[in-house]
Protein backbone atom coordinates (compact mmCIF):
# COMPACT_ATOMS: atom_id res chain seq x y z
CA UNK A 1 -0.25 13.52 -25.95
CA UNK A 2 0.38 17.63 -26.41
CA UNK A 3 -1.76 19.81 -24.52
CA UNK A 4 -2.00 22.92 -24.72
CA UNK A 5 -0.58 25.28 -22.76
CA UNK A 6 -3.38 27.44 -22.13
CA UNK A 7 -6.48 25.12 -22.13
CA UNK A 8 -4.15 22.44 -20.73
CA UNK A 9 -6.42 20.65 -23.36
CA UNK A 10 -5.59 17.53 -26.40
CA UNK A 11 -4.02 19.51 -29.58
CA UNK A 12 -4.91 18.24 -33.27
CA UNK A 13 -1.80 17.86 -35.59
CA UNK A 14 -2.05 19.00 -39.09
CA UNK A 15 -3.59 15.31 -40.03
CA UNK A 16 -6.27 16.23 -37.60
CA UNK A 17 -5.02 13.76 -35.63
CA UNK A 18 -3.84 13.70 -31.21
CA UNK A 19 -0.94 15.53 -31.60
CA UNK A 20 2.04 13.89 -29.24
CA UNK A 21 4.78 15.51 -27.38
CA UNK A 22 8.60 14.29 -27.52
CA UNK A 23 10.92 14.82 -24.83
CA UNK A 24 12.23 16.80 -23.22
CA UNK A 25 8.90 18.49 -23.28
CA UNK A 26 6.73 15.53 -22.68
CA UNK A 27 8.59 15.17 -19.03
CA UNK A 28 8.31 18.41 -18.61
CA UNK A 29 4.45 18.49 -19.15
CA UNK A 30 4.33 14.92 -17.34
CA UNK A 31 5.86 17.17 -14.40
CA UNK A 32 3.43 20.42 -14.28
CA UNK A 33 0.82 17.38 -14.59
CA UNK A 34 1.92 15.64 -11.55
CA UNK A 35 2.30 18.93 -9.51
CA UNK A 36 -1.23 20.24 -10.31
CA UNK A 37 -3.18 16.97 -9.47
CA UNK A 38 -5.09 17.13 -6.45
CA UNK A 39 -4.23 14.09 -4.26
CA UNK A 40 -7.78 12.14 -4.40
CA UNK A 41 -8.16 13.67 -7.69
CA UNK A 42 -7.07 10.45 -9.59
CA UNK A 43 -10.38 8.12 -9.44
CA UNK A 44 -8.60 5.12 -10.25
CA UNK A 45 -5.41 5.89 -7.68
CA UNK A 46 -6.00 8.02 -4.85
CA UNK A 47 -2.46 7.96 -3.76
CA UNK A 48 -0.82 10.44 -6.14
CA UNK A 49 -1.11 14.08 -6.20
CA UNK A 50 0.00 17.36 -4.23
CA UNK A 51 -2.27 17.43 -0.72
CA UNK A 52 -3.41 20.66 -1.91
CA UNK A 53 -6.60 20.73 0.05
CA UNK A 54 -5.55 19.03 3.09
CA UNK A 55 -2.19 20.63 3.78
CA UNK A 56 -2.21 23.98 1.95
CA UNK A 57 -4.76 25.69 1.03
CA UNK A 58 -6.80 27.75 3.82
CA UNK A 59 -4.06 26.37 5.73
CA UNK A 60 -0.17 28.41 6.57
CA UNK A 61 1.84 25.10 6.22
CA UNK A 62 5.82 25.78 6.73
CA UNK A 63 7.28 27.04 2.94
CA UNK A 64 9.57 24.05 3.52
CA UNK A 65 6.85 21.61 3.21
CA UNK A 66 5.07 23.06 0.20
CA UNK A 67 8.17 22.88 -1.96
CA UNK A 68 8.99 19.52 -0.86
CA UNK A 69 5.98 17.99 -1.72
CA UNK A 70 5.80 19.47 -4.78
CA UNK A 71 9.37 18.61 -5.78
CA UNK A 72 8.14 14.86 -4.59
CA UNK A 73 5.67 15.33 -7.32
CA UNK A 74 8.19 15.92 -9.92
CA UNK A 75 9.74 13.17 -8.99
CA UNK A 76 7.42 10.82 -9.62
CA UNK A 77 7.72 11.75 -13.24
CA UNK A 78 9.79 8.44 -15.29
CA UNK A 79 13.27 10.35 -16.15
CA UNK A 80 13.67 13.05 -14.14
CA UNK A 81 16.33 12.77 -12.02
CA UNK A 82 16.29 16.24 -9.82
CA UNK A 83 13.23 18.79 -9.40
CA UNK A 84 14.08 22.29 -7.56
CA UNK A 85 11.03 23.94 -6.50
CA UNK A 86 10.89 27.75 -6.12
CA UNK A 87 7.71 29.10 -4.72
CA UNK A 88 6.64 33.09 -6.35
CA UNK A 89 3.15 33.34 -4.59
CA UNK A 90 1.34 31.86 -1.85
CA UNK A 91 -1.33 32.92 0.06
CA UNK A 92 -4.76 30.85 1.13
CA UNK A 93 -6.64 30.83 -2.26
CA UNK A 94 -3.19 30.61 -4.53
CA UNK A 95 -0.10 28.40 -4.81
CA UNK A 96 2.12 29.59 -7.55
CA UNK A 97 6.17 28.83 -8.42
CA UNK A 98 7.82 26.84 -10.50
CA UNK A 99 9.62 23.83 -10.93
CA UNK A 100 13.26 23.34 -12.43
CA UNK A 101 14.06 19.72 -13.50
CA UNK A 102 17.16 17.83 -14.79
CA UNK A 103 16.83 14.74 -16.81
CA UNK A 104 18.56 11.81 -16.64
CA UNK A 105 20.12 12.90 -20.28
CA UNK A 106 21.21 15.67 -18.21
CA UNK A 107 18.90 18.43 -19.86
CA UNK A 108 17.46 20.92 -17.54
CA UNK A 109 13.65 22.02 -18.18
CA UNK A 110 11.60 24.89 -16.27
CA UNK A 111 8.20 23.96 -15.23
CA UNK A 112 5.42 26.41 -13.97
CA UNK A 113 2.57 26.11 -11.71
């Protein structure tokens, strides 16, 4: 399914129909998925998912840790084959960066968060 990038919301194609994304942007929005779910936030699987509120926020884990978990996020994502994370802001209340992936096709996408 598209969302939108905004809203992070379901898009309507013309038809008025679920619009659907095709690679390589669906990974790429399968990725900033993956990185902004909560671990515990999945009802179903509690498993997946960044430890957002255990580990990082209100907390000062190591910059090391942060990235690698999120790139471990990434890489849960069917066809990627290497995530790069590159933190821009963090403080208690805010985690922000971005995420660059390569594909197993070999095409390189840049993910933010």
């Amino acid at each position: 399914m598209l969302l939108d990038r905004t809203d992070w919301d379901l898009v309507l194609d013309v038809a008025g129909n679920i619009a659907l994304a095709s690679n390589p942007y669906a990974v790429a929005q399968d990725v900033a998925s993956a990185v902004k779910l909560f671990k515990g936030e999945l009802f179903y699987n509690t498993v997946p998912g960044v430890p957002y509120w255990q580990e990082f926020l209100g907390h000062q884990p190591p910059l090391a840790l942060v990235r690698e978990h999120v790139q471990r996020a990434a890489m849960t994502v069917p066809e990627v084959a290497s995530a790069i994370c590159t933190l821009t802001s963090f403080n208690d209340r805010a985690l922000a960066g971005y995420v660059e992936i390569t594909l197993q096709d070999g095409t390189t996408q840049t993910v933010s968060f």
